[in-house]
C-alpha atoms as a PDB file:
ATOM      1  CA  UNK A   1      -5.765  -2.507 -14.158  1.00  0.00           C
ATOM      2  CA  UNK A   2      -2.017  -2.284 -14.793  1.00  0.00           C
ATOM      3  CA  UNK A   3       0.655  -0.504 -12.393  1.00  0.00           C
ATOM      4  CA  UNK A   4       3.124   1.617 -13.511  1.00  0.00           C
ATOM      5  CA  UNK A   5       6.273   1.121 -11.967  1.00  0.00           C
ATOM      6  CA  UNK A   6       8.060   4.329 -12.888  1.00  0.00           C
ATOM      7  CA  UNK A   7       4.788   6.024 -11.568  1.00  0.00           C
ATOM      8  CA  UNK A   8       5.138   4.372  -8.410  1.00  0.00           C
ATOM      9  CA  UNK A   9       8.459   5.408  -7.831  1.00  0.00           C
ATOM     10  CA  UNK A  10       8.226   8.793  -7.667  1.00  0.00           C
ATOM     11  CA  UNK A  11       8.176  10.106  -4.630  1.00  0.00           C
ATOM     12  CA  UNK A  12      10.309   7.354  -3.566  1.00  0.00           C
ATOM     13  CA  UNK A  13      11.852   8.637  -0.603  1.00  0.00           C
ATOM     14  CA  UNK A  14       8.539   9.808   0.904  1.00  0.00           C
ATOM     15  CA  UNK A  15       6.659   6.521  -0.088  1.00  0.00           C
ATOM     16  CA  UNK A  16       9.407   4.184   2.087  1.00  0.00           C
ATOM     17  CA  UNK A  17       9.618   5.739   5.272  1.00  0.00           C
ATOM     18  CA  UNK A  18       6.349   4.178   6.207  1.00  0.00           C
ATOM     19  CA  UNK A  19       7.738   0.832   5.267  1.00  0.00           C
ATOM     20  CA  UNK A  20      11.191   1.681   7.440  1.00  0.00           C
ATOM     21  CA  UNK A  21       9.207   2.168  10.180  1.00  0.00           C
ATOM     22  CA  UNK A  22       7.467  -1.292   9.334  1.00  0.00           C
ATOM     23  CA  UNK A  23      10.178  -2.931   9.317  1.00  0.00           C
ATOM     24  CA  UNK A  24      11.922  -1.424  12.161  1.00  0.00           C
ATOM     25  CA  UNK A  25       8.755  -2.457  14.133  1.00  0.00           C
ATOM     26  CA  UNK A  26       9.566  -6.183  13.233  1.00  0.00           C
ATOM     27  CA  UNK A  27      10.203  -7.846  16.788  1.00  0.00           C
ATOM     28  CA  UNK A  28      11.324 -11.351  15.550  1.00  0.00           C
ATOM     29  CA  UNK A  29      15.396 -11.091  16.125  1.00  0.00           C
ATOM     30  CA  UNK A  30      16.518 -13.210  12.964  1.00  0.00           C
ATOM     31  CA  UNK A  31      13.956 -13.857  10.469  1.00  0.00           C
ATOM     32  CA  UNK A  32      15.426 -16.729   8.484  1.00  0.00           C
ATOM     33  CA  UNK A  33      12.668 -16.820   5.429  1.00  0.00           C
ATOM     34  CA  UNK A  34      10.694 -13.933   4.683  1.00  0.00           C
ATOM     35  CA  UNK A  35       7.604 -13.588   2.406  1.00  0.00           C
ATOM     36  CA  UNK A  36       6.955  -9.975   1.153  1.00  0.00           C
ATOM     37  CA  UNK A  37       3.639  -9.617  -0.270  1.00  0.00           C
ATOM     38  CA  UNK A  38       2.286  -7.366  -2.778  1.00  0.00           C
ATOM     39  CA  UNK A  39       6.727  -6.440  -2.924  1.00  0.00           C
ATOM     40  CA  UNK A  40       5.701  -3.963  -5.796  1.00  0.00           C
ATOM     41  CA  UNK A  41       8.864  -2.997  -7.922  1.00  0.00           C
ATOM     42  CA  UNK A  42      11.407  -4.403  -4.991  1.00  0.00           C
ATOM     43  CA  UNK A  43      11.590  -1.430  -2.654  1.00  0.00           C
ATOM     44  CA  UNK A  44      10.323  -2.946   0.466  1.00  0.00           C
ATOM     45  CA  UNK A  45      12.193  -5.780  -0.535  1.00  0.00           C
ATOM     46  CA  UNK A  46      15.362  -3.729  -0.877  1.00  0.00           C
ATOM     47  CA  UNK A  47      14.712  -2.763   2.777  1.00  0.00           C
ATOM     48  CA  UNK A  48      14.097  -5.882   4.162  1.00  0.00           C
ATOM     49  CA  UNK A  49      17.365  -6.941   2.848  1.00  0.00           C
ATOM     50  CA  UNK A  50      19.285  -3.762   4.745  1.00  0.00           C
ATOM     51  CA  UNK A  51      16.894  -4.714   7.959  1.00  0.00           C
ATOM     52  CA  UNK A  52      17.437  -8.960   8.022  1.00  0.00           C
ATOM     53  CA  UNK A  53      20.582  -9.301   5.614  1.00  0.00           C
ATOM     54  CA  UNK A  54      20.844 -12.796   6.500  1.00  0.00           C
ATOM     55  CA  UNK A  55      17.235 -14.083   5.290  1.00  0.00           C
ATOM     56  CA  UNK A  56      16.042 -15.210   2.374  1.00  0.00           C
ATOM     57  CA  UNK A  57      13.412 -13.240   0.755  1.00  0.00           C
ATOM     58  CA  UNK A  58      10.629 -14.218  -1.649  1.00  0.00           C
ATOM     59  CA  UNK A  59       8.330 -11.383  -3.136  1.00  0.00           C
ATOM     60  CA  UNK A  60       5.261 -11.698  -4.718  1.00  0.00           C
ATOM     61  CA  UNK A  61       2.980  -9.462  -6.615  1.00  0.00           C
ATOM     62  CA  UNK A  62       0.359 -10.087  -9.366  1.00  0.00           C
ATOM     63  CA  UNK A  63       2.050  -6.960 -11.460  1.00  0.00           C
ATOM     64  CA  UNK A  64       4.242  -8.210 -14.166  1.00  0.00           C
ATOM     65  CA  UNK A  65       5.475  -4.300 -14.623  1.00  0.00           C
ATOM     66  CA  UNK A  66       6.263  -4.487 -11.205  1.00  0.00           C
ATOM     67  CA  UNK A  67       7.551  -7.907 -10.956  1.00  0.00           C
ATOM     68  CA  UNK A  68      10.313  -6.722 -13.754  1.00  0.00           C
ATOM     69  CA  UNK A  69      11.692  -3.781 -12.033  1.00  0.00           C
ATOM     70  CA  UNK A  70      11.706  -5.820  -8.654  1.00  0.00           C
ATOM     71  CA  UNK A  71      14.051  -8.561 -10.376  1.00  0.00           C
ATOM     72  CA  UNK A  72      16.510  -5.582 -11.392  1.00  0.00           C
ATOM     73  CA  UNK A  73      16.416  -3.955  -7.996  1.00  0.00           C
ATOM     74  CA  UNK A  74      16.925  -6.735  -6.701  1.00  0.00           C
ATOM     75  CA  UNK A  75      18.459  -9.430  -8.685  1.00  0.00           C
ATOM     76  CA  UNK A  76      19.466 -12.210  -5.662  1.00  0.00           C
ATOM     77  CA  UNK A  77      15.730 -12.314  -4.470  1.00  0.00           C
ATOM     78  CA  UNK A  78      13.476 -14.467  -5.981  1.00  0.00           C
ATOM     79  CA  UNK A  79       9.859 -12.891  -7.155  1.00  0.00           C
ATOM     80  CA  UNK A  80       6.477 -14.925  -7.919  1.00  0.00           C
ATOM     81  CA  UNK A  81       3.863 -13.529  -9.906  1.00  0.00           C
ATOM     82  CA  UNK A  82       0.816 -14.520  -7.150  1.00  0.00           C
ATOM     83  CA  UNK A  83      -2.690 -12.843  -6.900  1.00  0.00           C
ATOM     84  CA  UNK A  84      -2.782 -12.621  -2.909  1.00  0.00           C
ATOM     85  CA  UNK A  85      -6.663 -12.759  -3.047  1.00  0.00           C
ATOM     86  CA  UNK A  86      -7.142 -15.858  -4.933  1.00  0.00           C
ATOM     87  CA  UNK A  87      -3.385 -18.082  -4.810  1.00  0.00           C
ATOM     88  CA  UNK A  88      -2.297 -17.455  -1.581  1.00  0.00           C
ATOM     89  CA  UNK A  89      -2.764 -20.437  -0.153  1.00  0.00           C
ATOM     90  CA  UNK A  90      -0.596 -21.442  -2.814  1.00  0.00           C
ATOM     91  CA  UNK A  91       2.643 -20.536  -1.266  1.00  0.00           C
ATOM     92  CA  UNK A  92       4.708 -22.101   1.385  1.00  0.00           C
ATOM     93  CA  UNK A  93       4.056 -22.020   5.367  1.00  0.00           C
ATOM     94  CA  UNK A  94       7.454 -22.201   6.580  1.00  0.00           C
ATOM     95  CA  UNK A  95       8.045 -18.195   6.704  1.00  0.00           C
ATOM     96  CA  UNK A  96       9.249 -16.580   9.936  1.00  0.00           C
ATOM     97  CA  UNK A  97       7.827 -13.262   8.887  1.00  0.00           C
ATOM     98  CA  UNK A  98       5.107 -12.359   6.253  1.00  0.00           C
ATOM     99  CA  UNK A  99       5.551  -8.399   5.519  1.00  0.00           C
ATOM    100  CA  UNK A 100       3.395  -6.431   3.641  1.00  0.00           C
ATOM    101  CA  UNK A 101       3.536  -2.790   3.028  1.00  0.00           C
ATOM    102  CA  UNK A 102       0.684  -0.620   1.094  1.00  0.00           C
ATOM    103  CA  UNK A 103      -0.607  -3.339  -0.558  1.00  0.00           C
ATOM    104  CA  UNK A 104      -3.272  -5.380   1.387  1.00  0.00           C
ATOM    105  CA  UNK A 105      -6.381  -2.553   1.473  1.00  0.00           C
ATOM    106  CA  UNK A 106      -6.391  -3.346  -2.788  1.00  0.00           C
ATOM    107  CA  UNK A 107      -7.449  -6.695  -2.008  1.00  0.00           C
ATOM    108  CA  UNK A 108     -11.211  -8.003  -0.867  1.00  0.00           C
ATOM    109  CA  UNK A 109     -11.803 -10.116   1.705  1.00  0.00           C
ATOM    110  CA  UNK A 110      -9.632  -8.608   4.257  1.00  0.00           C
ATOM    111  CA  UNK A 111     -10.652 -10.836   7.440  1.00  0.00           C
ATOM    112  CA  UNK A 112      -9.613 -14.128   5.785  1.00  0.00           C
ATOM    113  CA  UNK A 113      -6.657 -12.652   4.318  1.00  0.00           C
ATOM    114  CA  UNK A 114      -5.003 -11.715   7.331  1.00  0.00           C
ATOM    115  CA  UNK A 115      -6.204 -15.223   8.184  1.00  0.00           C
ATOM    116  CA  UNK A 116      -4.365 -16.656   5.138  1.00  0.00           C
ATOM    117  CA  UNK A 117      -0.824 -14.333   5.772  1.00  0.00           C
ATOM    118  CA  UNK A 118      -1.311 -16.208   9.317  1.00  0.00           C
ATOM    119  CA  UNK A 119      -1.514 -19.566   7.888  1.00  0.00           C
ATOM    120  CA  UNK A 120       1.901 -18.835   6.152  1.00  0.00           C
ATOM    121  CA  UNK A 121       4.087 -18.582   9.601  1.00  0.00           C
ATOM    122  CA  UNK A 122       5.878 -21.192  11.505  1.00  0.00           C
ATOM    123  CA  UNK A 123       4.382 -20.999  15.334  1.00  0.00           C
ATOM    124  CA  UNK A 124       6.316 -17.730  16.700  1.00  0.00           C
ATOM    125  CA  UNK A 125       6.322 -16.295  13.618  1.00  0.00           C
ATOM    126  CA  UNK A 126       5.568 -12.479  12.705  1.00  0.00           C
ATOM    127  CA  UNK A 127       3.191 -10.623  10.633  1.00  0.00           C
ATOM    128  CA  UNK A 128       3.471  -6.845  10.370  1.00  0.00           C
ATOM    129  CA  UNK A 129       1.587  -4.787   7.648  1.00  0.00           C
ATOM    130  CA  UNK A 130       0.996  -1.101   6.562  1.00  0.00           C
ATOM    131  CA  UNK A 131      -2.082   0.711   4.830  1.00  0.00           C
ATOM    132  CA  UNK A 132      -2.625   4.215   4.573  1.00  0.00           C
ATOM    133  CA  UNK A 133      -5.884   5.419   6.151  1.00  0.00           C
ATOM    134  CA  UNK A 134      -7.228   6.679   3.220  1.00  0.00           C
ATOM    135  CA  UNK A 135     -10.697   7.539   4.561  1.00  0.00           C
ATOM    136  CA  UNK A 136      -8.668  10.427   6.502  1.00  0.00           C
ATOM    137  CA  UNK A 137      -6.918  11.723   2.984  1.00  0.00           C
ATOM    138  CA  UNK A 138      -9.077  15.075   1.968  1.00  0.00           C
ATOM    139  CA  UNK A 139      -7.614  13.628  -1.500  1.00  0.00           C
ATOM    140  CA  UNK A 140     -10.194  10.743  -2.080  1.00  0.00           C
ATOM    141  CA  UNK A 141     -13.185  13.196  -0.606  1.00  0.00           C
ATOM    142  CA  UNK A 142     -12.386  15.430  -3.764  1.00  0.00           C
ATOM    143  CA  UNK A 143     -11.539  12.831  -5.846  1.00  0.00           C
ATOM    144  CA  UNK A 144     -15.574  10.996  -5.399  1.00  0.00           C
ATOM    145  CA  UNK A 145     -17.035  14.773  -5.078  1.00  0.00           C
ATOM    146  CA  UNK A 146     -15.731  14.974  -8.870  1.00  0.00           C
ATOM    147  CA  UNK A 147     -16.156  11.691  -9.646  1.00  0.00           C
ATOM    148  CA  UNK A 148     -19.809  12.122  -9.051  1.00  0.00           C
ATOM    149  CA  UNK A 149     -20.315  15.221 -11.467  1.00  0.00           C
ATOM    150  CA  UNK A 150     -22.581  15.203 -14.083  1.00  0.00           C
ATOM    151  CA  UNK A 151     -19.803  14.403 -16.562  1.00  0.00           C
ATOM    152  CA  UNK A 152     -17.961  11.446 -15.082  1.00  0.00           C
ATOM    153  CA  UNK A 153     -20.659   9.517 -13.212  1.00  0.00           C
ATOM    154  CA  UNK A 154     -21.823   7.371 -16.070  1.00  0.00           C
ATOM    155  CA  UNK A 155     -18.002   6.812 -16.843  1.00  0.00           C
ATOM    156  CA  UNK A 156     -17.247   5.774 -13.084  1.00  0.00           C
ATOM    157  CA  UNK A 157     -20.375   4.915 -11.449  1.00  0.00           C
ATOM    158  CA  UNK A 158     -18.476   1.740 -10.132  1.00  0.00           C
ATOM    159  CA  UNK A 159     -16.191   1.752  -6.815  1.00  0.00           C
ATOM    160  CA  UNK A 160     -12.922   2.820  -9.250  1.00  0.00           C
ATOM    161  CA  UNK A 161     -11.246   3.555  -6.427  1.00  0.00           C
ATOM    162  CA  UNK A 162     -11.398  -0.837  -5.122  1.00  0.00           C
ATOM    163  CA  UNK A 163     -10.389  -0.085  -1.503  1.00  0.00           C
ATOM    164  CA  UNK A 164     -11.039  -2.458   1.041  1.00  0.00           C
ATOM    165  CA  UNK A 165      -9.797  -1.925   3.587  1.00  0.00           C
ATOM    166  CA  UNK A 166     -11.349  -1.599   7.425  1.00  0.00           C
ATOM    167  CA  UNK A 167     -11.855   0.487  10.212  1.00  0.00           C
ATOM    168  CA  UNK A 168      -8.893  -0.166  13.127  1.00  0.00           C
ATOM    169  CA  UNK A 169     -11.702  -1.419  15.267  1.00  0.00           C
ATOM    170  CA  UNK A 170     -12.715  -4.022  12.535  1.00  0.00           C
ATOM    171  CA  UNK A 171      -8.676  -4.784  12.367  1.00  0.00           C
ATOM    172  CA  UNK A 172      -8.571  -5.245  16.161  1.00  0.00           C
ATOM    173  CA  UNK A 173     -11.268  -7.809  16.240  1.00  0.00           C
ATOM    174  CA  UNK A 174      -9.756  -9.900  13.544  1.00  0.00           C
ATOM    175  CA  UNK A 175      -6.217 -10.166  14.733  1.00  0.00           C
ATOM    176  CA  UNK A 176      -7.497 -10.401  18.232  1.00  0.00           C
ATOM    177  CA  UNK A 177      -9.569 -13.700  16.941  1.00  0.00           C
ATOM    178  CA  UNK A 178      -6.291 -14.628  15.318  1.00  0.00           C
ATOM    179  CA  UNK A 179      -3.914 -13.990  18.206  1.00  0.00           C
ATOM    180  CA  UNK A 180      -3.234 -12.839  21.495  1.00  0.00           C
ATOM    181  CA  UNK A 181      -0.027 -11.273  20.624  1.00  0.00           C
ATOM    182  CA  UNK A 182      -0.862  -8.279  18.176  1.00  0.00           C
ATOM    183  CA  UNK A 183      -0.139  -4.350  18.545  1.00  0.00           C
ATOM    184  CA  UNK A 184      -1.943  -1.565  16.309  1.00  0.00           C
ATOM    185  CA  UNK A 185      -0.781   2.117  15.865  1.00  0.00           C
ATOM    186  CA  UNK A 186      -1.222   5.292  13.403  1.00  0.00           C
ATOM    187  CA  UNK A 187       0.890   7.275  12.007  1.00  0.00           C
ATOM    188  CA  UNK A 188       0.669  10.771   9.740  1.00  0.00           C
ATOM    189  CA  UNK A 189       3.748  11.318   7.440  1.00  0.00           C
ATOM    190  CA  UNK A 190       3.079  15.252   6.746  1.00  0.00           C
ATOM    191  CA  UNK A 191       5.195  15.476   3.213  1.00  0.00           C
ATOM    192  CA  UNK A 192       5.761  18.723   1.831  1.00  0.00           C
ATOM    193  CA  UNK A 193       5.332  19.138  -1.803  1.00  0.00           C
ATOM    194  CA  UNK A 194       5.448  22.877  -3.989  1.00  0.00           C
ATOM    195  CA  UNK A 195       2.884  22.694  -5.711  1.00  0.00           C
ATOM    196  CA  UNK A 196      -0.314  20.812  -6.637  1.00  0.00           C
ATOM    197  CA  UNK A 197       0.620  19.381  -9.223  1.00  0.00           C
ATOM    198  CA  UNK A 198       2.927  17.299  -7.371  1.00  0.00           C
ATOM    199  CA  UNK A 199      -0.142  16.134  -5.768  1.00  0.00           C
ATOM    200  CA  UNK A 200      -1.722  14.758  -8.544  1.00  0.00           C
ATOM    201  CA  UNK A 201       1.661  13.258  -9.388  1.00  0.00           C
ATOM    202  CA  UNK A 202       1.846  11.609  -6.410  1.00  0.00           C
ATOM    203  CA  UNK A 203      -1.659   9.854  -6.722  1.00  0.00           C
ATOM    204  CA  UNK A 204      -1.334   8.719 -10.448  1.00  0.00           C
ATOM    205  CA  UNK A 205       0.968   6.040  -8.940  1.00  0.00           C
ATOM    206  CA  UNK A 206      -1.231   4.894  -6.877  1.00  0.00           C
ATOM    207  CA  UNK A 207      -5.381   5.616  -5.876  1.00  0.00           C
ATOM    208  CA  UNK A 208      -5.747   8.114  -8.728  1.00  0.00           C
ATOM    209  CA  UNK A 209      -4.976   5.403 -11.585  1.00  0.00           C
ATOM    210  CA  UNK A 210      -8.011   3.168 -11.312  1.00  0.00           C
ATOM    211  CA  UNK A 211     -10.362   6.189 -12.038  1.00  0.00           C
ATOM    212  CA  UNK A 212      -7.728   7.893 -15.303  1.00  0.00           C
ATOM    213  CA  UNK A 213      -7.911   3.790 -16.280  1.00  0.00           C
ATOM    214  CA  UNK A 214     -11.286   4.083 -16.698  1.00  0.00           C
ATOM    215  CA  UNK A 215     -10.863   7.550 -19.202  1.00  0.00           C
ATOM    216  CA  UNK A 216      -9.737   8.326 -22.810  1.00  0.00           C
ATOM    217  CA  UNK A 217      -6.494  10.690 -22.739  1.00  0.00           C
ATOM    218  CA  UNK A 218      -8.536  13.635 -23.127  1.00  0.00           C
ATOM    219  CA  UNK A 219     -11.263  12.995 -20.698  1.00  0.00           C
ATOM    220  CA  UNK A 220      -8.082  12.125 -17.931  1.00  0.00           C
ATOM    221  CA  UNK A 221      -6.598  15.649 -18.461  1.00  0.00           C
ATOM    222  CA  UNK A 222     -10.731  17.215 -18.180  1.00  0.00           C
ATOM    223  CA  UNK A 223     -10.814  15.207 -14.922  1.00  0.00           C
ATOM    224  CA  UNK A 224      -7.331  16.139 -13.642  1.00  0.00           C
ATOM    225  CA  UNK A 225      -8.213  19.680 -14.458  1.00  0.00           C
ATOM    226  CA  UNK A 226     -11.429  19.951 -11.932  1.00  0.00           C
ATOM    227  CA  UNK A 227      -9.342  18.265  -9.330  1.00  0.00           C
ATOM    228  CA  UNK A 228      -6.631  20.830  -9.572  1.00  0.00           C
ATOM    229  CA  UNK A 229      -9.124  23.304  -8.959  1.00  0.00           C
ATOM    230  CA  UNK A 230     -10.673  21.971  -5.984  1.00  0.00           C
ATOM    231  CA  UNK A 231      -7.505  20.851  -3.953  1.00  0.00           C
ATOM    232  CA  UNK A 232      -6.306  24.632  -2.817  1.00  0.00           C
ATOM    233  CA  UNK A 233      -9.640  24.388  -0.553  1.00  0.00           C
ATOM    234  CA  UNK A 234      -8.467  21.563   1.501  1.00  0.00           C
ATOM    235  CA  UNK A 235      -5.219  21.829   0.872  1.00  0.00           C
ATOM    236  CA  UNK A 236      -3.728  25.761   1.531  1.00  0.00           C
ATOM    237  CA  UNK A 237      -0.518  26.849   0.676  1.00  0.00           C
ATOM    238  CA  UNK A 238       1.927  27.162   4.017  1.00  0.00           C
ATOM    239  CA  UNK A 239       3.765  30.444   4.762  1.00  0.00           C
ATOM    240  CA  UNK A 240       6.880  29.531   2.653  1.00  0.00           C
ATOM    241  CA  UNK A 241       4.459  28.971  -0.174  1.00  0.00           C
ATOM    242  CA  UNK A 242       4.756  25.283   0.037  1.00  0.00           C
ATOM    243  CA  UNK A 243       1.964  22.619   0.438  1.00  0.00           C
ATOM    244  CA  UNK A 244       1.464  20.153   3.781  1.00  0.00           C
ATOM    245  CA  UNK A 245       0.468  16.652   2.123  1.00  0.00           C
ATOM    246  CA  UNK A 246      -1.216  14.257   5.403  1.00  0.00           C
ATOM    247  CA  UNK A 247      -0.865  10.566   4.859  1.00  0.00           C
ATOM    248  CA  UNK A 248      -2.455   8.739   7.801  1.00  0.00           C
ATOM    249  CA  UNK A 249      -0.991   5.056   8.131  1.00  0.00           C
ATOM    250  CA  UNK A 250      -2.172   1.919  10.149  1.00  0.00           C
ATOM    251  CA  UNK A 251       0.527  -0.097  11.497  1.00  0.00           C
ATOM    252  CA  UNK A 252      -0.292  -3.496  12.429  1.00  0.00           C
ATOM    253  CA  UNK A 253       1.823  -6.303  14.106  1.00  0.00           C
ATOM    254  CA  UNK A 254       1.128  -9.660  14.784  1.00  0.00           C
ATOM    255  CA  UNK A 255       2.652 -12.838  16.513  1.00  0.00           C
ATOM    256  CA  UNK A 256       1.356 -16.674  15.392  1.00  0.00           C
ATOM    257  CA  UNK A 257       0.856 -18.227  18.880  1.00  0.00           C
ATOM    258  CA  UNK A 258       2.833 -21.755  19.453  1.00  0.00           C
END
């Protein structure tokens, strides 16, 4: 599957202040060398640079779309094409701070990822990373209820949507077997959008494109159509006519011990 970054970068605004927060959370006082992983078209990257303007900052992501926009966003950082499931390992160990926002739950494996981002600090070093909860967005209920219908389920009878990420209790017992040093939290970003449309908009840059991947252009405006019609159930219009969009995040911060 291919990302769009254009796609992605709608809804901009809404779609950093998760990784502001990340970054802001960031307890190592002068990162010298950064690594930010799965750095998408060089927004977190972008912030990084307002947050630690004195490090250097390499960004990876296995997205050549991506990769391009990054380089023009951001044209004094280096960028790697890496697959952070399989090449890793490949990259140095000498970062002070491994950063990774929205990107990790797309990737299997999680336990001896975190293990690997680990591996990739000097002793002291940090490790913070964001996912959204999206077992707690009504969006991805609807989107497998009409996934499953008698139309689509040949078409997507696989896991389209390739999340993989954990439970914050499975989280906890990994970093805790990782490090002493670690701190967890959540956090729901309720974004207002007018209509739901914008809804749909939002997820076609992100856990909506595996499943329109897997479609013909006709079949992705059939399937768009049914989940139009379901999302006014679980998501109601607001006295001023506008619509409350949820995003539960998990916040995760680590220390390397030494």
């Amino acid at each position: 599957m291919q990302w769009d970054a254009v796609q992605y970068m709608k809804f901009s605004g809404e779609r950093l202040r998760p990784c502001r927060d990340l970054a802001a959370a960031v307890g190592h006082p002068n990162p010298r060398r950064i690594l930010d992983l799965g750095c998408g078209p060089g927004s977190s990257t972008a912030v990084l640079q307002e947050r630690f303007p004195q490090a250097e900052i390499l960004g990876v992501d296995r997205d050549a779309d991506m990769l391009e926009k990054a380089r023009k966003n951001c044209p004094d950082v280096v960028f790697l094409s890496c697959d952070a499931g399989r090449e890793l390992n490949r990259l140095p160990t000498d970062f002070d701070l491994v950063f990774s926002n929205a990107c990790i739950h797309w990737i299997p494996e999680q336990a001896g990822l975190l293990r690997d981002m680990m591996d990739r600090l000097v002793p002291g070093g940090w490790m913070a990373v964001q996912i959204p909860l999206t077992q707690k967005a009504p969006f991805y209920e609807i989107l497998s209820q009409v996934a499953a219908g008698q139309r689509w389920r040949q078409r997507l009878n696989r896991r389209q949507d390739r999340f993989y990420s954990l439970s914050p209790s499975e989280y906890f017992d990994i970093l805790s077997g990782l490090t002493a040093d670690f701190s967890m939290w959540e956090t729901v970003y309720y974004h207002r959008v007018g209509d739901y449309g914008d809804i749909l908009e939002w997820y076609r840059g992100s856990g909506l494109r595996p499943y329109l991947a897997a479609l013909e252009a006709g079949e992705q405006t059939d399937f768009e159509r049914e989940l139009l019609a379901a999302l006014p159930a679980r998501y109601p219009r607001q006295a001023n006519g506008q619509i409350v969009l949820p995003m539960a995040r998990l916040f995760m911060t680590a220390q390397k011990e030494g």
